[in-house]
C-alpha atoms as a PDB file:
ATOM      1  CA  UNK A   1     139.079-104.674 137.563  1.00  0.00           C
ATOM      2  CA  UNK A   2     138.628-100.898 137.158  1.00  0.00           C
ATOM      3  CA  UNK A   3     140.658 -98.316 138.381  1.00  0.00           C
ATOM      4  CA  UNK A   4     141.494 -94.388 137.453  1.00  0.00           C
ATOM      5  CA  UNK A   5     143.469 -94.181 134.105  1.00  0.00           C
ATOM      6  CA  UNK A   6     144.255 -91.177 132.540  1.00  0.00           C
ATOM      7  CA  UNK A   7     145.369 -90.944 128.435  1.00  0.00           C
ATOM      8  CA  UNK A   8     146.852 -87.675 128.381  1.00  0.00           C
ATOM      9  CA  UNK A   9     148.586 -85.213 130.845  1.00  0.00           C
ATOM     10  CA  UNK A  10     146.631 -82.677 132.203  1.00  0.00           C
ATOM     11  CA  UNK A  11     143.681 -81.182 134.221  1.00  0.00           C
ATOM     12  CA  UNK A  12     141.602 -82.999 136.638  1.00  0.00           C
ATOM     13  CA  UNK A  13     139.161 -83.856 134.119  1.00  0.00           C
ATOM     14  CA  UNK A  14     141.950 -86.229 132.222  1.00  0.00           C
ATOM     15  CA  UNK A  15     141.031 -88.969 135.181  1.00  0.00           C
ATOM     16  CA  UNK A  16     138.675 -91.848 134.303  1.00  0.00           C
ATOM     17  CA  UNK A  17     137.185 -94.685 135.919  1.00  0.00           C
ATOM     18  CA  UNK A  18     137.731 -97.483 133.744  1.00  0.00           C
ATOM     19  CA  UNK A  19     138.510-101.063 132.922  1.00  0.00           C
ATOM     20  CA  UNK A  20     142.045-102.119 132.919  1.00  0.00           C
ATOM     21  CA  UNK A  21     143.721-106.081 133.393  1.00  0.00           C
ATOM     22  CA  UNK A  22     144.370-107.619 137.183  1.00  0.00           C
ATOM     23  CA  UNK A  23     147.374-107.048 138.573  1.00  0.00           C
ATOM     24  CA  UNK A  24     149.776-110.487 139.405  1.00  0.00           C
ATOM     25  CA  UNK A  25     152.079-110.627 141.817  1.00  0.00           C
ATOM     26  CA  UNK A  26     155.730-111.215 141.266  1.00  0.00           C
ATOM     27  CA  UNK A  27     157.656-113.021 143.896  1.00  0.00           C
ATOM     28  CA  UNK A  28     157.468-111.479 147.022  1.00  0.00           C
ATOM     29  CA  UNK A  29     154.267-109.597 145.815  1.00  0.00           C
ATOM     30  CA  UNK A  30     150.716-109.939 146.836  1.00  0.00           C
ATOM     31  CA  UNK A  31     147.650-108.785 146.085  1.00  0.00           C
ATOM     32  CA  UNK A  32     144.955-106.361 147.747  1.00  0.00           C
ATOM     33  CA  UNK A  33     141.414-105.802 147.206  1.00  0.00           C
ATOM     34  CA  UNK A  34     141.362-102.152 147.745  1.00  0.00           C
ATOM     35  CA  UNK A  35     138.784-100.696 150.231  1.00  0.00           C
ATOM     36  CA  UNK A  36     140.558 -97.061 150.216  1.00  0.00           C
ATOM     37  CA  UNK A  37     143.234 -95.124 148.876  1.00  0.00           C
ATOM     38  CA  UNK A  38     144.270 -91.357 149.732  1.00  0.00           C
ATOM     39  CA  UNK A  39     144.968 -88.602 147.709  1.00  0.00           C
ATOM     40  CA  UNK A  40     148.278 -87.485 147.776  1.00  0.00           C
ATOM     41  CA  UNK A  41     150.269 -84.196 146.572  1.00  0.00           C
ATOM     42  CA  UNK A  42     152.188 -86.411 144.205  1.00  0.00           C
ATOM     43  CA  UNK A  43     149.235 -87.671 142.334  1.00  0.00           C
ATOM     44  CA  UNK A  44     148.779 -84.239 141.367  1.00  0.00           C
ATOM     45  CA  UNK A  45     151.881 -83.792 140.019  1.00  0.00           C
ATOM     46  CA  UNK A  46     152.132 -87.322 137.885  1.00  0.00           C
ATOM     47  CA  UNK A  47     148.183 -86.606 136.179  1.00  0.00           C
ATOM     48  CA  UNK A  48     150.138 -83.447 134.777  1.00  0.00           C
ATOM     49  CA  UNK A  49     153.143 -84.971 133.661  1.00  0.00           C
ATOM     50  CA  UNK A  50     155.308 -84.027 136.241  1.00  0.00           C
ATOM     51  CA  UNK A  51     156.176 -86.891 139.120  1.00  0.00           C
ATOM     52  CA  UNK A  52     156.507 -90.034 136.555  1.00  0.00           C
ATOM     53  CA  UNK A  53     156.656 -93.562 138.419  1.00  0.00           C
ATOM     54  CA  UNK A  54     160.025 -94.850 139.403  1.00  0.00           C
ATOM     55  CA  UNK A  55     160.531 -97.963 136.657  1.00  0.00           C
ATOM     56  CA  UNK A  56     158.338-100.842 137.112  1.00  0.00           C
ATOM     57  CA  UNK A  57     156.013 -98.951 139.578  1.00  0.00           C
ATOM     58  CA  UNK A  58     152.496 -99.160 138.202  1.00  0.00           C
ATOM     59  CA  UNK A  59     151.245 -96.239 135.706  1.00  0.00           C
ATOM     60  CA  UNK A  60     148.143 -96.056 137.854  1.00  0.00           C
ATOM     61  CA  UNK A  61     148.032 -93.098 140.941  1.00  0.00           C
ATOM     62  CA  UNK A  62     147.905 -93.657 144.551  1.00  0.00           C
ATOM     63  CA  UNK A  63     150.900 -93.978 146.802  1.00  0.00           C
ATOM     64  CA  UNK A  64     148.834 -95.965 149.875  1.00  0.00           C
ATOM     65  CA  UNK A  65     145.753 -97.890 150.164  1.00  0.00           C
ATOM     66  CA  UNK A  66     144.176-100.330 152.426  1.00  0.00           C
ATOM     67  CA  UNK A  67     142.391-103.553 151.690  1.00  0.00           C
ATOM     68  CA  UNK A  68     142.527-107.591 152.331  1.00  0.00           C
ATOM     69  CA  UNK A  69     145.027-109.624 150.598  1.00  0.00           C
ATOM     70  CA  UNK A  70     143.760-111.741 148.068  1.00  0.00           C
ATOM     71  CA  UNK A  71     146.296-113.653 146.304  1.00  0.00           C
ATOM     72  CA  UNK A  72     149.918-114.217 147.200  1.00  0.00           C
ATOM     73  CA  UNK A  73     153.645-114.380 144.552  1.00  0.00           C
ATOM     74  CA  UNK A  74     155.919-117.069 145.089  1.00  0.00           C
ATOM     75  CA  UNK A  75     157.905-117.537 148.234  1.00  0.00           C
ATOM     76  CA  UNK A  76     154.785-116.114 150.747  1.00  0.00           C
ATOM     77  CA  UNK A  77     152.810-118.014 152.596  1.00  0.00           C
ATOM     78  CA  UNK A  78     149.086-118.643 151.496  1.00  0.00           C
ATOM     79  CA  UNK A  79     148.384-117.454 155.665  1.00  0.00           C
ATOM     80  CA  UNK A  80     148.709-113.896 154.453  1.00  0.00           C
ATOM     81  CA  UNK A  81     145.323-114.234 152.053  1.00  0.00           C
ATOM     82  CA  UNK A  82     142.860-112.759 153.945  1.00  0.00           C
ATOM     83  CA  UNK A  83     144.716-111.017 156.355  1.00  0.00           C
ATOM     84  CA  UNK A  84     143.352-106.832 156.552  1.00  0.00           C
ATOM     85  CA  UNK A  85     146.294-104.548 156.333  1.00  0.00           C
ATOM     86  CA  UNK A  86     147.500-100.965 154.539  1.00  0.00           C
ATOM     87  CA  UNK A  87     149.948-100.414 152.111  1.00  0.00           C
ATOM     88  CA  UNK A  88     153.094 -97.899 151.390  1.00  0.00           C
ATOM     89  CA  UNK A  89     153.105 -98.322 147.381  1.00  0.00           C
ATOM     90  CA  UNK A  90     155.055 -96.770 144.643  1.00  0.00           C
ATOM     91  CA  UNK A  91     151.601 -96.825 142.546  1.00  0.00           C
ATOM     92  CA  UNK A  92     148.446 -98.214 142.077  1.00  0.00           C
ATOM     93  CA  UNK A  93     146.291 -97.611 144.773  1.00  0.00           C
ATOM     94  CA  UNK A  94     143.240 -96.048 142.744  1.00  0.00           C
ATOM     95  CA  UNK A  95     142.354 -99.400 141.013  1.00  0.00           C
ATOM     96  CA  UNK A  96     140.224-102.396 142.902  1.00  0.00           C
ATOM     97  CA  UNK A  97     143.145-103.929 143.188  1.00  0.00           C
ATOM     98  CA  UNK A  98     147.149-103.566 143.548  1.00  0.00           C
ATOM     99  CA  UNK A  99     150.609-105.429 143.771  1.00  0.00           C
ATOM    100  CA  UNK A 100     151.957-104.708 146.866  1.00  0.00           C
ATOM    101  CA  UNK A 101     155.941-106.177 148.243  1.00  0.00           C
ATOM    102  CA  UNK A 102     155.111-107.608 151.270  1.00  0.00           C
ATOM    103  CA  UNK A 103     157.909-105.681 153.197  1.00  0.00           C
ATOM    104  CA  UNK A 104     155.335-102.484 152.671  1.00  0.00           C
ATOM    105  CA  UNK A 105     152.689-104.377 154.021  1.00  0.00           C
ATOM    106  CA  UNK A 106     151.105-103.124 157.216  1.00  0.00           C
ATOM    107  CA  UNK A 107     149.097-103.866 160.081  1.00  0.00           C
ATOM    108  CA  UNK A 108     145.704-101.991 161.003  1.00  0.00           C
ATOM    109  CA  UNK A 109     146.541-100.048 164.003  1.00  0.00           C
ATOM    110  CA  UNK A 110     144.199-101.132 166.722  1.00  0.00           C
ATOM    111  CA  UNK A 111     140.816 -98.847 166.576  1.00  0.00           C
ATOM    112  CA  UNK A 112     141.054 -98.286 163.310  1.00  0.00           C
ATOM    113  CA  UNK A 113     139.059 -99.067 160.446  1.00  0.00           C
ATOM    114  CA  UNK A 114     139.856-100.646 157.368  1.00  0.00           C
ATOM    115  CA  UNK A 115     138.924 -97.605 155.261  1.00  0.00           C
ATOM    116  CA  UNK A 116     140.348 -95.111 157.533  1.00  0.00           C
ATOM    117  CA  UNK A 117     143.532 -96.894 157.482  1.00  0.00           C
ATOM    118  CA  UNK A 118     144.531 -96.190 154.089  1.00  0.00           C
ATOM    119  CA  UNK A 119     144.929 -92.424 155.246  1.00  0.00           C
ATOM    120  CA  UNK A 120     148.251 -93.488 157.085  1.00  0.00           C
ATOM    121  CA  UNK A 121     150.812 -95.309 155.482  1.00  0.00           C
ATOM    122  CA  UNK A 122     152.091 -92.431 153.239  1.00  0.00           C
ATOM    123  CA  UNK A 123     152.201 -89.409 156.205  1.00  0.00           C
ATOM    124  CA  UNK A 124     152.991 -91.895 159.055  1.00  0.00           C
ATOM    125  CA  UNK A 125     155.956 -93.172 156.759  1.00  0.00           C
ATOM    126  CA  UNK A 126     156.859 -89.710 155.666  1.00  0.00           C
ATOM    127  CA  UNK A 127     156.483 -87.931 158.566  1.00  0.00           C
ATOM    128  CA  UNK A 128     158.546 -90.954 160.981  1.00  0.00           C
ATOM    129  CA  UNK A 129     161.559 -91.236 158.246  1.00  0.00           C
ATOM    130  CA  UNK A 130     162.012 -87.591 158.484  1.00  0.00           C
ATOM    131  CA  UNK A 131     161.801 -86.321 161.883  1.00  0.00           C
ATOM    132  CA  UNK A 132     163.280 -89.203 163.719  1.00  0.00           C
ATOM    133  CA  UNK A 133     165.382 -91.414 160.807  1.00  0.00           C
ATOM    134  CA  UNK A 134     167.013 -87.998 159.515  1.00  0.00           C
ATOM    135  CA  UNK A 135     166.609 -84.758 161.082  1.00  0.00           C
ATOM    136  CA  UNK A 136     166.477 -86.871 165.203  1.00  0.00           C
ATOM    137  CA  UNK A 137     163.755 -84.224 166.952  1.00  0.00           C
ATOM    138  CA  UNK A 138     164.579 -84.680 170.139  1.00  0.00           C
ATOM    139  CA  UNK A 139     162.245 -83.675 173.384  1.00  0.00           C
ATOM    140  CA  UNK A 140     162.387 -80.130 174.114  1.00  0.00           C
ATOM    141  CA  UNK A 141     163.185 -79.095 170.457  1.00  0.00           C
ATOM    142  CA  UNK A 142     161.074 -77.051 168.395  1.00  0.00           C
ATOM    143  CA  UNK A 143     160.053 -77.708 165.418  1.00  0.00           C
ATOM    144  CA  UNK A 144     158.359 -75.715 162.481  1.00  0.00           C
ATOM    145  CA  UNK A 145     155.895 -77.999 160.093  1.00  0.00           C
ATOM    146  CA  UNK A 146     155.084 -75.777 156.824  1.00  0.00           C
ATOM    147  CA  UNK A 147     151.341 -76.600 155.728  1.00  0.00           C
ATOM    148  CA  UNK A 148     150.172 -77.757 158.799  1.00  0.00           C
ATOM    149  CA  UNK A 149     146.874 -78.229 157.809  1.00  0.00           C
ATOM    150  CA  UNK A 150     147.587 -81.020 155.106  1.00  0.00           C
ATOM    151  CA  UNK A 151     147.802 -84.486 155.641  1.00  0.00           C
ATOM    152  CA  UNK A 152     151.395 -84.645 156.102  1.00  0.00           C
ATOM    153  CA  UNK A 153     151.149 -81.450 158.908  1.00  0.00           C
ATOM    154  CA  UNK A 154     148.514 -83.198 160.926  1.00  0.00           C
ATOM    155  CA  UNK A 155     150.533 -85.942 161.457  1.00  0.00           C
ATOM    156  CA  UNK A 156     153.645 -83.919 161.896  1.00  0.00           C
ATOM    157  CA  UNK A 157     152.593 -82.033 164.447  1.00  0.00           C
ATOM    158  CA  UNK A 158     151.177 -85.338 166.507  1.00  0.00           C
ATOM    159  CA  UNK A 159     153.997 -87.226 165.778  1.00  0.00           C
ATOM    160  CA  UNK A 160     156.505 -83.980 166.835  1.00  0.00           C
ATOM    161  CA  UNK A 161     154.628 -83.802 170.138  1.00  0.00           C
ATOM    162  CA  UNK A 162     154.357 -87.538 170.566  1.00  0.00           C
ATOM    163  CA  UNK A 163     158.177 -87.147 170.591  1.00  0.00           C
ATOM    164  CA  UNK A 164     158.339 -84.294 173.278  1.00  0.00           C
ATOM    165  CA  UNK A 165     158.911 -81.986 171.106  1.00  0.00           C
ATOM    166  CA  UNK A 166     157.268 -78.256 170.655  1.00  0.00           C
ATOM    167  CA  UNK A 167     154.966 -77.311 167.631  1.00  0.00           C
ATOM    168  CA  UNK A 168     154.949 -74.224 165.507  1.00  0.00           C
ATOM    169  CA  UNK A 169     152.899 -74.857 162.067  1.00  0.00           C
ATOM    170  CA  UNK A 170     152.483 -72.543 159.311  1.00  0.00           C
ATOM    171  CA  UNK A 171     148.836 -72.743 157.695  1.00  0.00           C
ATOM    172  CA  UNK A 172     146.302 -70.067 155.319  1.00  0.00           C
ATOM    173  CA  UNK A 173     143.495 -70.160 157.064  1.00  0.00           C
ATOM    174  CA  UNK A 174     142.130 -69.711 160.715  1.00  0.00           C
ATOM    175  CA  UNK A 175     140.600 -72.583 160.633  1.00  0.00           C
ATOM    176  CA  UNK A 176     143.205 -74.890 159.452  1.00  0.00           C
ATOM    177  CA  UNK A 177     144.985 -73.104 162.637  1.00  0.00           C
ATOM    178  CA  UNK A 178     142.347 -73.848 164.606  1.00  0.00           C
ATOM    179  CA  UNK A 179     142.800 -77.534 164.002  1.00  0.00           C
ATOM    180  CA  UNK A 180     146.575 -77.202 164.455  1.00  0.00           C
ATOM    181  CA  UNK A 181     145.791 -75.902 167.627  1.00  0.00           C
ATOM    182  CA  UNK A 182     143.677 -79.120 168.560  1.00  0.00           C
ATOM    183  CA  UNK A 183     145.870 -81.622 167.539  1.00  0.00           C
ATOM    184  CA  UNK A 184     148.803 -79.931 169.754  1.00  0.00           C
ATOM    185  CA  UNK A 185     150.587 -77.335 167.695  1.00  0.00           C
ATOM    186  CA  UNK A 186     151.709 -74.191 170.597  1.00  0.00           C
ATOM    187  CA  UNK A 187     152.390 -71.453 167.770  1.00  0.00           C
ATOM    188  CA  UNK A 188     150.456 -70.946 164.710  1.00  0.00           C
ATOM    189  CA  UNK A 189     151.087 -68.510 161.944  1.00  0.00           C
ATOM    190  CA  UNK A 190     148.870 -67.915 158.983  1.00  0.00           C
ATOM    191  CA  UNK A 191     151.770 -67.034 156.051  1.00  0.00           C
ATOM    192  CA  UNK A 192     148.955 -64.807 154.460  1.00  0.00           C
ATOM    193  CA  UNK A 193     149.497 -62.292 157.709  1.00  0.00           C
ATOM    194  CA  UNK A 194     152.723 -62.853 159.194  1.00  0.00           C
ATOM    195  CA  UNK A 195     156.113 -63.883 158.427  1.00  0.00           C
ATOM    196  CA  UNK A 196     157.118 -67.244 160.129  1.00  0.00           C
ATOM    197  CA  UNK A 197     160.608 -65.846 160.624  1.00  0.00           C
ATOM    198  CA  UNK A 198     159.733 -63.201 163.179  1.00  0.00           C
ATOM    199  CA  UNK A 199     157.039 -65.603 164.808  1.00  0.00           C
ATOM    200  CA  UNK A 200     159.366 -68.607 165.308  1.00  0.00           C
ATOM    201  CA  UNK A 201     161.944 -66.254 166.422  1.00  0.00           C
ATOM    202  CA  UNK A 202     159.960 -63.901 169.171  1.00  0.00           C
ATOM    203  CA  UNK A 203     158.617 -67.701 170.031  1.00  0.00           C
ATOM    204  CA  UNK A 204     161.271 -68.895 170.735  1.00  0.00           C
ATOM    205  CA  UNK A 205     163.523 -66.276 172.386  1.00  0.00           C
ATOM    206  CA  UNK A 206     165.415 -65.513 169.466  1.00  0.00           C
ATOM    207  CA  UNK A 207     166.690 -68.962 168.739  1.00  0.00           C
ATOM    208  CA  UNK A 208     164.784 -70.070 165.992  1.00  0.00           C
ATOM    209  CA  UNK A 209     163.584 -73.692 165.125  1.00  0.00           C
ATOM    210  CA  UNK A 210     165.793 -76.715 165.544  1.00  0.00           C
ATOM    211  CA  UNK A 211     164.340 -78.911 162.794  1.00  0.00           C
ATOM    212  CA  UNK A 212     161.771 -77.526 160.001  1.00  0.00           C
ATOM    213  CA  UNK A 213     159.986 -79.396 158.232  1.00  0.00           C
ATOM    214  CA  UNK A 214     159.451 -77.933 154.600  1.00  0.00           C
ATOM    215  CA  UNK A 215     156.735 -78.866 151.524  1.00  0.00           C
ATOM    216  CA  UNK A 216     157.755 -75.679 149.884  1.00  0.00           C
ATOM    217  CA  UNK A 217     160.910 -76.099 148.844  1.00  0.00           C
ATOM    218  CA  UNK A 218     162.602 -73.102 146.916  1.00  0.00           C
ATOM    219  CA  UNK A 219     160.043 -70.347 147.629  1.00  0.00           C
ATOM    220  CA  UNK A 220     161.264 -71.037 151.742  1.00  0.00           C
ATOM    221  CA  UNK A 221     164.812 -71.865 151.457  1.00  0.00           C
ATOM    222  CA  UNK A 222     166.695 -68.534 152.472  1.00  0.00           C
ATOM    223  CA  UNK A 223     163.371 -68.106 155.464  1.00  0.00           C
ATOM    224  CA  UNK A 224     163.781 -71.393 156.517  1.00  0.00           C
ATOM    225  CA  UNK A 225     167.366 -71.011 156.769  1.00  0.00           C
ATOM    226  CA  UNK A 226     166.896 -67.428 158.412  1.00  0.00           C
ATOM    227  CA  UNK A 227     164.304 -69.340 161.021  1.00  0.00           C
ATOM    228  CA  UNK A 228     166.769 -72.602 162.096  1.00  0.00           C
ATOM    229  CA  UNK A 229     168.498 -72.523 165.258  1.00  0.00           C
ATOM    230  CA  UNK A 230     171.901 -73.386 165.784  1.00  0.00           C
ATOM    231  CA  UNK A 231     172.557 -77.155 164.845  1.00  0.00           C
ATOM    232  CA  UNK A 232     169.482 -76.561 162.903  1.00  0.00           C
ATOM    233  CA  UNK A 233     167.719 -78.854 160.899  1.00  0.00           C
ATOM    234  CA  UNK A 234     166.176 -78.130 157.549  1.00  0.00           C
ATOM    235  CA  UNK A 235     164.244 -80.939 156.080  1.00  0.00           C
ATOM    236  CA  UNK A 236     162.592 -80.981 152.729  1.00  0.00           C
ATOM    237  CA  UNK A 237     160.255 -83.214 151.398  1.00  0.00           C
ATOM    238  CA  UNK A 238     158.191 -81.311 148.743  1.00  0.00           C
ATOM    239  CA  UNK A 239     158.169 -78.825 145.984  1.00  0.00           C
ATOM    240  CA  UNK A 240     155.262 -76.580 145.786  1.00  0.00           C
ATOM    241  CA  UNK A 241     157.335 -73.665 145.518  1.00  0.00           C
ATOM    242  CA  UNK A 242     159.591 -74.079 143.091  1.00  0.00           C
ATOM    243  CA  UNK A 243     162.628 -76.200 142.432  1.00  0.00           C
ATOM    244  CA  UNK A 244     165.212 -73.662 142.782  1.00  0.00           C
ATOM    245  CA  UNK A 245     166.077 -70.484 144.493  1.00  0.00           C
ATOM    246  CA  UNK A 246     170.166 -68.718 146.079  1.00  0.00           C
ATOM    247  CA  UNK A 247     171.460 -70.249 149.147  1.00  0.00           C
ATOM    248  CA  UNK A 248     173.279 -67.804 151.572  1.00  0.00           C
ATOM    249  CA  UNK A 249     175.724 -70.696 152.556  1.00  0.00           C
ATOM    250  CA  UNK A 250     177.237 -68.485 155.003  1.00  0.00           C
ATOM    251  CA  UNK A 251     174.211 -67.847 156.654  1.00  0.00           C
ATOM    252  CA  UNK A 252     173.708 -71.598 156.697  1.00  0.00           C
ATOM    253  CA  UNK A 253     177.400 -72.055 158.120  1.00  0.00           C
ATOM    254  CA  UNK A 254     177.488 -69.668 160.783  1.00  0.00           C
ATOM    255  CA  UNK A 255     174.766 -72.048 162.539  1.00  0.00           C
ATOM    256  CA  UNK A 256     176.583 -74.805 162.177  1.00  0.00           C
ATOM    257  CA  UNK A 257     173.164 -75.624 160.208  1.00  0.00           C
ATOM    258  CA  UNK A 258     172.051 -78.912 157.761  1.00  0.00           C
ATOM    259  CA  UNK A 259     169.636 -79.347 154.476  1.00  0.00           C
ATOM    260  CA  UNK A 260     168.180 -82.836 153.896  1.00  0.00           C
ATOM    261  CA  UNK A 261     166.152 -83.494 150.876  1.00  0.00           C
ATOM    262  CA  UNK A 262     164.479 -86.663 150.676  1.00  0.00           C
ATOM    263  CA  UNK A 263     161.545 -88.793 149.077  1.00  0.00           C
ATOM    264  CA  UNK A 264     159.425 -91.254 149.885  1.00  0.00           C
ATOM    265  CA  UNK A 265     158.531 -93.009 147.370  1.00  0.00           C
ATOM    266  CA  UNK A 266     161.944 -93.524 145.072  1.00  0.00           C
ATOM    267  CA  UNK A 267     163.914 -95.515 147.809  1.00  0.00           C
ATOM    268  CA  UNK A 268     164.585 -99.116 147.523  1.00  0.00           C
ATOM    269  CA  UNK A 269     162.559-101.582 148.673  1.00  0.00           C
ATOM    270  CA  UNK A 270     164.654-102.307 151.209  1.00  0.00           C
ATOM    271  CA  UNK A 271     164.554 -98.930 152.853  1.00  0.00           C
ATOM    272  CA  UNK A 272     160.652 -98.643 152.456  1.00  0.00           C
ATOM    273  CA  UNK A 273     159.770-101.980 154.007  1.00  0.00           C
ATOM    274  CA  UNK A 274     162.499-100.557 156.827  1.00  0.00           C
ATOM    275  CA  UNK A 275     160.171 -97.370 157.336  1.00  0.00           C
ATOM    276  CA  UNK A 276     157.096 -99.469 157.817  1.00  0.00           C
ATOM    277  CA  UNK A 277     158.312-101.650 160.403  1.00  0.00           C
ATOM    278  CA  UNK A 278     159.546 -99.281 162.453  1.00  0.00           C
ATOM    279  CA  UNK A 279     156.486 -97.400 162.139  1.00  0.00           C
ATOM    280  CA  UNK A 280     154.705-100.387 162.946  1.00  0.00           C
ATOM    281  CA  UNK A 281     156.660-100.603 166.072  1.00  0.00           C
ATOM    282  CA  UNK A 282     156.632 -97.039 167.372  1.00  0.00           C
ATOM    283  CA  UNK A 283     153.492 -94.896 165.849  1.00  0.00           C
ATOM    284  CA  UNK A 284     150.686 -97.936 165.731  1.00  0.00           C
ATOM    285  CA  UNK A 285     151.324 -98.026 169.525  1.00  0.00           C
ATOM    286  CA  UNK A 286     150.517 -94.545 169.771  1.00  0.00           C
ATOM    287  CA  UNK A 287     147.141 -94.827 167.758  1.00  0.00           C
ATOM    288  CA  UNK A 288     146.095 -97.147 169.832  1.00  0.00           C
ATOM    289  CA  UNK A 289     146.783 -95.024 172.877  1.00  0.00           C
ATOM    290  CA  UNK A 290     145.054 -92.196 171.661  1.00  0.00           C
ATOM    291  CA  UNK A 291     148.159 -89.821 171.019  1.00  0.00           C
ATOM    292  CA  UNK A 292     147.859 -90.208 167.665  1.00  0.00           C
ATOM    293  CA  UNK A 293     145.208 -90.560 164.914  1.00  0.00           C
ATOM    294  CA  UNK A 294     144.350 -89.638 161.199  1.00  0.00           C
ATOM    295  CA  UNK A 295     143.126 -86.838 160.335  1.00  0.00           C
ATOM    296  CA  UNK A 296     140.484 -87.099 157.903  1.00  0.00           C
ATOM    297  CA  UNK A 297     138.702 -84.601 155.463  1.00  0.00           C
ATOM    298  CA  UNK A 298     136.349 -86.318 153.813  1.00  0.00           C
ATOM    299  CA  UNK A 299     135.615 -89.289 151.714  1.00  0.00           C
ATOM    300  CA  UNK A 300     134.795 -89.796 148.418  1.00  0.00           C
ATOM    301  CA  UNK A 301     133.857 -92.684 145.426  1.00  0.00           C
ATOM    302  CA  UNK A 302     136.925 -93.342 143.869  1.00  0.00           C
ATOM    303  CA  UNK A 303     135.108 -92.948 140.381  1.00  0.00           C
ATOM    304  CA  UNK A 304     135.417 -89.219 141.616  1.00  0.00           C
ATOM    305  CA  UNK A 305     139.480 -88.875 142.047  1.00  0.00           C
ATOM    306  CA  UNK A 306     138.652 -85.853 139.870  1.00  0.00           C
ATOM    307  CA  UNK A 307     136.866 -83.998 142.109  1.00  0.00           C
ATOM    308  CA  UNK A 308     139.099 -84.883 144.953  1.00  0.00           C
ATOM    309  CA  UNK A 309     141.917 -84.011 142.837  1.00  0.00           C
ATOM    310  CA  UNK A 310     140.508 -80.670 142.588  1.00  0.00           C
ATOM    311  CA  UNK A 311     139.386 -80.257 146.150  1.00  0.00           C
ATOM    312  CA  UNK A 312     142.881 -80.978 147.012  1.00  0.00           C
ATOM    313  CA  UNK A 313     144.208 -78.387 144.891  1.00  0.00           C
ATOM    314  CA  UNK A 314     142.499 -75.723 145.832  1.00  0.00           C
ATOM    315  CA  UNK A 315     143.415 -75.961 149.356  1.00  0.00           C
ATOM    316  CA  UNK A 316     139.823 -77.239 150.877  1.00  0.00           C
ATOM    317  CA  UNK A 317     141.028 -80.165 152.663  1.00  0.00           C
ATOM    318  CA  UNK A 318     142.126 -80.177 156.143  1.00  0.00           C
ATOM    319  CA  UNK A 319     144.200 -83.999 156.558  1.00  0.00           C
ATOM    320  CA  UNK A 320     143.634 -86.593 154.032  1.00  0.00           C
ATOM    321  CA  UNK A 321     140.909 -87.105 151.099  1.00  0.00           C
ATOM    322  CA  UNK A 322     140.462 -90.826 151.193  1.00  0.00           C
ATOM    323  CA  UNK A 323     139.229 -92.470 147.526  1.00  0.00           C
ATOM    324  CA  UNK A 324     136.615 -95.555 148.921  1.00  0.00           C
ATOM    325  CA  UNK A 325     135.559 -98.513 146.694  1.00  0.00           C
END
């Protein structure tokens, strides 16, 4: 099969579309033809150097893909070849084919095509563990999504209204606000013109935000922390501003406040396939009643990860970049 390899850390030019051995599933393993993966914030980080696999995860990028099972491991049944489904994965989605345990195997949501499908497993996953499974939104609660605009956001802010709850998003551009604004987000704040503190704050009567959810990480932490409500919820789930930064504890403790800090892709099987079902059960019902969708950029050959990779990085995309076979 081919797939992207890369031989060296490094820019986006490192990626290559080459010829590398099958895949085989291990017990409890099978195997997808890959129509699509999606180009994730993490792949980013592991073609520099910086977001290795976890151990025995494929070497290759791409965190979700969709495709029809091909080949089964030992103890599943031969009725899964040829189903259609998408994939949570630890690696290996930009290849022709990938290893996938069949607890992360998933359904294609109703109205949805196969392609299009690999732009949800990752955000629907990610976006359901954190504001239900650990920070509880609840209807009626605000809730702040940093980079609304990205893959992750878009979903966020569906998912956050799909639960009752109110939006406010953070985003660089009007037109990323714009399409914020569409998929349901009430307060919208462009962090090159305002600061998200006062806006959540005047918005909100001068309570603040009961969960956040944060892709910035130590660049945010005493703002987010200033911007939480009482019994507030800070949840983060990526890095792109820095891994450290001071914590006013007090500030945190006199609103009775909590930090999570959690990721995807390192938990245990177990947990993963978890996620997916109860994804399956609760946010495939809403795609298929309309309150939910994926957002989608644009698509490209996935010979060309490196030019999605660098579309992605400079901040072009609105939603996901999907990587098509």
């Amino acid at each position: 099969m081919y797939a992207i390899t890369s031989t060296t850390p490094g820019g986006p030019e490192v990626l290559e579309w080459a010829k590398v051995p099958d895949p085989t599933p291990a017990p409890g393993e099978v195997i997808i033809d890959v129509a699509a993966t999606a180009v994730n914030r993490a792949d980013l980080l592991q073609r520099q150097g910086l977001y290795p696999p976890p151990p025995g995860a494929s070497e290759i990028l791409g965190l979700e893909c969709s495709g029809t099972v091909s080949s089964v491991g030992a103890a599943i049944s031969l009725d899964h070849i040829g189903e259609k489904a998408c994939a949570l994965l630890a690696g290996g989605g930009y290849a022709q084919k990938v290893a996938v345990p069949i607890g992360q195997l998933m359904s294609i949501p109703d109205g949805i095509s196969l392609a299009d499908a690999a732009a949800l497993p990752e955000v629907a996953c990610t976006v359901w563990s954190n504001l239900d499974m650990v920070a509880n939104l609840s209807e009626g609660e605000w809730l702040l999504i940093h980079g609304g605009g990205s893959g992750i956001g878009t979903m966020a802010i569906q998912i956050g209204r799909a639960l009752g709850a109110r939006v406010a998003v953070t985003a660089g551009s009007q037109a990323k606000l714009d399409q914020c604004a569409a998929l349901g987000a009430e307060v919208l704040i462009n962090y090159h013109e305002e600061d998200f503190v006062d806006v959540i704050r005047d918005a909100t009567g001068g309570r603040g935000a009961n969960v956040i959810l944060d892709n910035m990480g130590g660049a945010y932490l005493s703002r987010n922390v200033a911007a939480l409500a009482r019994e507030g919820r800070l949840v983060i789930i990526g890095l792109q501003g820095g891994v450290k930064a001071e914590l006013d504890i007090n500030a945190l403790l006199r609103k009775n406040g909590s930090i999570h800090a959690t990721s995807l892709r390192g938990r245990p099987e177990s947990e993963k396939a978890a996620i997916c079902r109860q994804v399956e059960r609760t946010v495939w019902p809403w795609i298929h009643a309309g309150v939910v969708r994926p957002v989608i950029d644009r698509k490209v050959p996935m010979s060309e990860a490196a030019e999605a990779h660098r579309l992605l990085a400079d901040g072009a995309a609105t939603g996901k970049i999907l990587l098509v076979t």
